[in-house]
N, C-alpha and C. Protein backbone atom coordinates (compact mmCIF):
# COMPACT_ATOMS: atom_id res chain seq x y z
N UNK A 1 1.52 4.89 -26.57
CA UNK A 1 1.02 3.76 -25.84
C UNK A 1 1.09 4.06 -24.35
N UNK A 2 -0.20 4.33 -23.83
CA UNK A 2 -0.16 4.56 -21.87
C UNK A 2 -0.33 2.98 -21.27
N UNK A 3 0.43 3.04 -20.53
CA UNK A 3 0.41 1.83 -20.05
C UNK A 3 -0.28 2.15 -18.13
N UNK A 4 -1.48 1.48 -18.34
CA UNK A 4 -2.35 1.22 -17.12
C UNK A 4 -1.11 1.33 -15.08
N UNK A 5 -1.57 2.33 -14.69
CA UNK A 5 -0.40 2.30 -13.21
C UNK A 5 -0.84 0.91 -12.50
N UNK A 6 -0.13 0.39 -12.24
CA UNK A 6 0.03 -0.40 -11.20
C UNK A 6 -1.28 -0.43 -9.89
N UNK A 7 -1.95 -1.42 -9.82
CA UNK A 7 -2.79 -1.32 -8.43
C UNK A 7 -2.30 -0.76 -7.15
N UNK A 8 -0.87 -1.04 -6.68
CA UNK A 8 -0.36 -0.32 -5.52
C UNK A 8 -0.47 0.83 -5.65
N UNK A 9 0.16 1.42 -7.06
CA UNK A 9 0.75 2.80 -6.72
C UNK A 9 -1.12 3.51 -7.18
N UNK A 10 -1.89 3.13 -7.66
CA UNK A 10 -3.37 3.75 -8.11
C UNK A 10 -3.92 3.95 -6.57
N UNK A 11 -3.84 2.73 -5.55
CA UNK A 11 -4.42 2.85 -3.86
C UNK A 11 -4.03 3.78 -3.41
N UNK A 12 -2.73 3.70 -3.53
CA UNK A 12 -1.50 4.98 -2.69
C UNK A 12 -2.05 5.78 -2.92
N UNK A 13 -2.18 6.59 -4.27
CA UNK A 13 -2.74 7.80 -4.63
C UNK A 13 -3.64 8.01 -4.53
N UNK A 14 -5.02 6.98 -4.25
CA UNK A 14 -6.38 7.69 -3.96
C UNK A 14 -6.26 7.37 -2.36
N UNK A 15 -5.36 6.79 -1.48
CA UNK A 15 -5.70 6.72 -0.29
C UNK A 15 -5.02 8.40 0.26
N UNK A 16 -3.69 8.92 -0.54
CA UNK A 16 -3.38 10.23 -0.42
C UNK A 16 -4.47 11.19 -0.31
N UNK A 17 -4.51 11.01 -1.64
CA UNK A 17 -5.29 11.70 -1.84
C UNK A 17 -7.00 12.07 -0.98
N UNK A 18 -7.85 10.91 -0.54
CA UNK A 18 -8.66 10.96 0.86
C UNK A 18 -8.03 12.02 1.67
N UNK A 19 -6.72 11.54 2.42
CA UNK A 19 -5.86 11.96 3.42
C UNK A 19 -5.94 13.61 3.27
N UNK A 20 -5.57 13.87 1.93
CA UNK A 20 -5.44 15.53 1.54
C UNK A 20 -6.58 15.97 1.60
N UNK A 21 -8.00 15.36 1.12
CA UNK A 21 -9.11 16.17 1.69
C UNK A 21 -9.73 16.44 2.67
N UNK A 22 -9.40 14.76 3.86
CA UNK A 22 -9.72 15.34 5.27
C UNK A 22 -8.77 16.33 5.86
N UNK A 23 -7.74 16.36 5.28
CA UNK A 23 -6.86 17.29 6.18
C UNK A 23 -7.12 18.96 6.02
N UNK A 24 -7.78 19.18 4.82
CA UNK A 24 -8.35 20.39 4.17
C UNK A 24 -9.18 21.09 4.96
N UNK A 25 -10.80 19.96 5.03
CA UNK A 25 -11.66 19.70 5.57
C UNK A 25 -11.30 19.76 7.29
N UNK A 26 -10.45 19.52 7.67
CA UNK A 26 -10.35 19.50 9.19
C UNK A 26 -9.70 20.70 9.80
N UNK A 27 -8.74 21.06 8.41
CA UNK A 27 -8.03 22.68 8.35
C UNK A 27 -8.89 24.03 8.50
N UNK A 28 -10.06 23.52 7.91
CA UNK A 28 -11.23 24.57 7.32
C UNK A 28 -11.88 24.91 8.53
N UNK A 29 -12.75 23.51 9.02
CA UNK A 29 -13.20 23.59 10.92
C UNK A 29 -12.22 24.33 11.57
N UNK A 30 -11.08 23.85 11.68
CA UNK A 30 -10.19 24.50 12.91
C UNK A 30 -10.10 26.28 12.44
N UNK A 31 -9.79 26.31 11.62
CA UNK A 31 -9.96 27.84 11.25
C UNK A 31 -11.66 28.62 11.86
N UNK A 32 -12.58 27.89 11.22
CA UNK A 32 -13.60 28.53 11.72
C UNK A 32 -14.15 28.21 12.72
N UNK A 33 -13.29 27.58 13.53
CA UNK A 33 -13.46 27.19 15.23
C UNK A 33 -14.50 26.66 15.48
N UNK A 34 -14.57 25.59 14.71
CA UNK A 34 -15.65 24.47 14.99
C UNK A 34 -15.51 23.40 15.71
N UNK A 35 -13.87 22.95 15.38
CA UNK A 35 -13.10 22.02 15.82
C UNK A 35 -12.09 22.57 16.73
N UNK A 36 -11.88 22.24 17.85
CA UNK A 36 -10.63 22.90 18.64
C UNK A 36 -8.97 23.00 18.28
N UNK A 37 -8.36 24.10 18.51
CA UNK A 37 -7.28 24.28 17.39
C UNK A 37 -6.29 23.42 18.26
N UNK A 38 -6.33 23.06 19.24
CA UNK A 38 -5.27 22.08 19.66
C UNK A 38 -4.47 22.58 21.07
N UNK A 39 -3.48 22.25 21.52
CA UNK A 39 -2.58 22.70 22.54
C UNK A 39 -1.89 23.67 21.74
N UNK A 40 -0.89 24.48 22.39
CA UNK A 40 -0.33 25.91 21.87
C UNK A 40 0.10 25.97 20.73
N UNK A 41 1.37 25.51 20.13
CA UNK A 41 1.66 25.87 18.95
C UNK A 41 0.89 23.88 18.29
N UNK A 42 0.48 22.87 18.76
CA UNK A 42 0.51 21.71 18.36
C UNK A 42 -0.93 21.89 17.20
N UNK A 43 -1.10 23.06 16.57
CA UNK A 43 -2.08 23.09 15.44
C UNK A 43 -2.00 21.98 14.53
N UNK A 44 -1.15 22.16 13.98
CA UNK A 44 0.06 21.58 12.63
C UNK A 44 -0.82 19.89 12.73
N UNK A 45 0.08 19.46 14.19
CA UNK A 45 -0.03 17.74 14.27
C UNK A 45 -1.83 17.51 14.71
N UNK A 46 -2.06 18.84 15.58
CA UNK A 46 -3.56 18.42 15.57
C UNK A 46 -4.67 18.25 14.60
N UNK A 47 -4.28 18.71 13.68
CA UNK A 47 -5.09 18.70 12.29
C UNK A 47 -4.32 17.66 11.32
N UNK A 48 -3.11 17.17 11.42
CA UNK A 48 -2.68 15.95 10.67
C UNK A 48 -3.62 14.57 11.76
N UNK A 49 -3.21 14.66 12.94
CA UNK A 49 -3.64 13.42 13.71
C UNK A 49 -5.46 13.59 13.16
N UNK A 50 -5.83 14.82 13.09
CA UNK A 50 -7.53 14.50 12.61
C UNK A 50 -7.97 14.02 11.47
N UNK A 51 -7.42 14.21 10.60
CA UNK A 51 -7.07 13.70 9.12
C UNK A 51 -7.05 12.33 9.21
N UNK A 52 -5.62 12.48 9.85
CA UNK A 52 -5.34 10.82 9.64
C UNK A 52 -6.74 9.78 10.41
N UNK A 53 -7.34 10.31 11.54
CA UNK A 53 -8.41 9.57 12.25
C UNK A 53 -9.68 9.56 10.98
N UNK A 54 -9.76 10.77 10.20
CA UNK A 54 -11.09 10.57 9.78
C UNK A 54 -10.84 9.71 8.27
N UNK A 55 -9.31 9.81 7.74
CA UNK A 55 -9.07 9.30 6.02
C UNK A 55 -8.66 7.84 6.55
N UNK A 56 -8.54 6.98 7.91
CA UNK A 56 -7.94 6.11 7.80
C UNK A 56 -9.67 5.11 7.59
N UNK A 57 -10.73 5.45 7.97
CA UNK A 57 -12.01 4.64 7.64
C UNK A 57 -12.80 5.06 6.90
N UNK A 58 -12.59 5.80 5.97
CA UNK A 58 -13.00 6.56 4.75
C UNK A 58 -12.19 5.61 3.96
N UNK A 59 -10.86 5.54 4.04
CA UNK A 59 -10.40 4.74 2.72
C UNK A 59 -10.61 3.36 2.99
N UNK A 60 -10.96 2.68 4.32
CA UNK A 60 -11.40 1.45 4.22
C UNK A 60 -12.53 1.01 3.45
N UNK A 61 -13.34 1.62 4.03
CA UNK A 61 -15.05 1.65 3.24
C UNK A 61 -14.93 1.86 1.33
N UNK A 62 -14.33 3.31 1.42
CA UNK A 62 -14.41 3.52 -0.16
C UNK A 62 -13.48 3.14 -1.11
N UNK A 63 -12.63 2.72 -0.65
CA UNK A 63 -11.60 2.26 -1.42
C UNK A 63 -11.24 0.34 -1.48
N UNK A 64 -12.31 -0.16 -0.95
CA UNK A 64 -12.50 -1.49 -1.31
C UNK A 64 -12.16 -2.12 -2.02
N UNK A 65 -12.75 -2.10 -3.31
CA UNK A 65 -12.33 -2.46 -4.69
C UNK A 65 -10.83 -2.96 -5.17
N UNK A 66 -10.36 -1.04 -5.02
CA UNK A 66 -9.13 -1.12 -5.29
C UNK A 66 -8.31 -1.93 -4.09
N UNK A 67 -8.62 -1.71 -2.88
CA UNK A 67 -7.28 -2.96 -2.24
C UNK A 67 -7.42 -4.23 -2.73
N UNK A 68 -8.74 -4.58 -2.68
CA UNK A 68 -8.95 -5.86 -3.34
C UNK A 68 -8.41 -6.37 -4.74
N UNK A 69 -8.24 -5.48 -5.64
CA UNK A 69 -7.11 -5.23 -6.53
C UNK A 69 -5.58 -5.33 -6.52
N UNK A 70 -5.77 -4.68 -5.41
CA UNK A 70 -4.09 -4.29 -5.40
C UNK A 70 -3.63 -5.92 -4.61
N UNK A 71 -4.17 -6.42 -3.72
CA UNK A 71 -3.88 -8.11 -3.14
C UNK A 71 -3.92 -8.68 -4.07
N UNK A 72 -4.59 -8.84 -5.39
CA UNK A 72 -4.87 -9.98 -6.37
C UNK A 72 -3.19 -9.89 -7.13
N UNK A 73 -2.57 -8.60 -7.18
CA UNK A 73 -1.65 -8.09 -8.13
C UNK A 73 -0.71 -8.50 -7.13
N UNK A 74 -0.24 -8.53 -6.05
CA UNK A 74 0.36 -8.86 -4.78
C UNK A 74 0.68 -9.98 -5.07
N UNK A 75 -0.62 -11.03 -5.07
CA UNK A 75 -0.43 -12.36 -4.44
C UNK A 75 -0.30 -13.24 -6.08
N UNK A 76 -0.54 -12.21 -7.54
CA UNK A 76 0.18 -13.16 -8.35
C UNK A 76 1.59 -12.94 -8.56
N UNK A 77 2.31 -11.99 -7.87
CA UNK A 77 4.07 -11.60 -7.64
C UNK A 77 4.32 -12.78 -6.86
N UNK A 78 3.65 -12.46 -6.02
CA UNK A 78 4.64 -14.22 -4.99
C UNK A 78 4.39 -15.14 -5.57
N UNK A 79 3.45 -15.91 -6.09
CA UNK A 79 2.75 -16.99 -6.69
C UNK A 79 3.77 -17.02 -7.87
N UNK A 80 4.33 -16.13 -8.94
CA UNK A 80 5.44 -16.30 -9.72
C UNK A 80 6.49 -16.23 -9.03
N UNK A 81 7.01 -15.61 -8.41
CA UNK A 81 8.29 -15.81 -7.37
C UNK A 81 8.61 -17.15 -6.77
N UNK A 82 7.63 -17.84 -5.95
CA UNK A 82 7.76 -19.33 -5.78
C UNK A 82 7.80 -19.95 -6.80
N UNK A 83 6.95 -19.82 -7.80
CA UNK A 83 7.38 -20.89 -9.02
C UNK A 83 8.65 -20.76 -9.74
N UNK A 84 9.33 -18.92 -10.01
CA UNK A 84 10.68 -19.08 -10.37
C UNK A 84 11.45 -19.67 -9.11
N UNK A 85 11.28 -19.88 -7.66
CA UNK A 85 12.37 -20.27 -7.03
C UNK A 85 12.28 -22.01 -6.89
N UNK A 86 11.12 -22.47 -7.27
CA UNK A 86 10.90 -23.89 -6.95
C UNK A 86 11.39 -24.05 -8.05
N UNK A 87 11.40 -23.52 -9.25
CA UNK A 87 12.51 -24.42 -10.46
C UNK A 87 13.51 -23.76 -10.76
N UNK A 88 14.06 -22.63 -9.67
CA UNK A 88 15.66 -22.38 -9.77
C UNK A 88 16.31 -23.39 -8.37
N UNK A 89 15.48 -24.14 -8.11
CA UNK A 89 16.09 -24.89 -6.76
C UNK A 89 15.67 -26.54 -7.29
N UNK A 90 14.98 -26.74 -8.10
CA UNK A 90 14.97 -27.93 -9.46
C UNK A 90 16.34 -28.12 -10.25
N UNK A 91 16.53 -27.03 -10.64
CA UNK A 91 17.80 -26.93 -11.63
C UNK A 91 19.45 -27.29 -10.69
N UNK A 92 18.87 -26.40 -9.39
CA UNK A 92 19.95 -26.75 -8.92
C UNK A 92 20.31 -28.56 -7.99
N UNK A 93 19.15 -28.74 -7.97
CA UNK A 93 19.33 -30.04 -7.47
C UNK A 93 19.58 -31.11 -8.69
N UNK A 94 19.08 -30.88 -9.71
CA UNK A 94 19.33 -31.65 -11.14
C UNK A 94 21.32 -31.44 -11.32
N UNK A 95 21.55 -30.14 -10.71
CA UNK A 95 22.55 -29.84 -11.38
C UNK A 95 23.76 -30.71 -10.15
N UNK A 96 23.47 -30.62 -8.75
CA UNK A 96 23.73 -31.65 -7.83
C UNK A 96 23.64 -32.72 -8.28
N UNK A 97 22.46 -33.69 -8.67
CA UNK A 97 22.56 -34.93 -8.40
C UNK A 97 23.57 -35.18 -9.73
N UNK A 98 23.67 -34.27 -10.33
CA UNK A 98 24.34 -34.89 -11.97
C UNK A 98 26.20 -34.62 -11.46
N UNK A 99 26.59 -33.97 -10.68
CA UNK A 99 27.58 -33.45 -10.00
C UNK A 99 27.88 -35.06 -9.57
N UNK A 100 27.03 -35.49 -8.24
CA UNK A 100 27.65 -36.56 -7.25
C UNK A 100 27.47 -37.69 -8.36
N UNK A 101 26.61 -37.78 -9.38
CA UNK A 101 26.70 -39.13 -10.11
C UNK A 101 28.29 -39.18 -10.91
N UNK A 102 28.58 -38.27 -11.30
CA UNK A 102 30.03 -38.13 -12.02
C UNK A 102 31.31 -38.14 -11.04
N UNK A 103 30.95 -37.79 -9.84
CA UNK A 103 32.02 -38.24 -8.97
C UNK A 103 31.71 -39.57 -8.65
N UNK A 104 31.01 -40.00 -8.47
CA UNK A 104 30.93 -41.97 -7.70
C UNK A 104 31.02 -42.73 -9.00
């Protein structure tokens, strides 16, 4: 029995995953000096900071769906969370008023 991943952790991994191909893709330019390799040794962060500029509106656009997914799965966690705390704070006021009626 496979049980379906979670909407968060499915985004995470295709928004990584974006991330790992621009960074490939931006690795590939800088090698064949298309793209400038950066200040002296700052290769490394110059090709992460390009990545990150080109996978951060790539995964907006293409990955739609799934955030829109992953909020629906979000917002029915809180939506049960308030309802277990609005009737664990029921119980406890039931369990108050039944308290002060037995003392008076």
């Amino acid at each position: 029995m496979s049980q379906k991943p979670s909407a968060t952790i499915r985004y995470t991994a295709m928004r990584l995953g974006i991330f790992v191909g621009c960074f490939f893709v931006v690795w590939g330019l800088v090698r064949l000096r298309l793209v400038p390799a950066g200040l002296g040794d700052a290769n490394l962060a110059w090709v992460v900071l390009l990545a990150l500029v080109l996978s951060a509106p790539l995964s907006f656009v293409l990955l739609r769906k799934q955030r829109e997914e992953m909020s629906q799965q979000i917002v029915g966690k809180v939506e049960r969370a308030k309802g277990r705390l609005a009737e664990n704070r029921s119980q406890e006021d039931a369990a108050d008023d039944a308290a002060r009626a037995a003392h008076s």
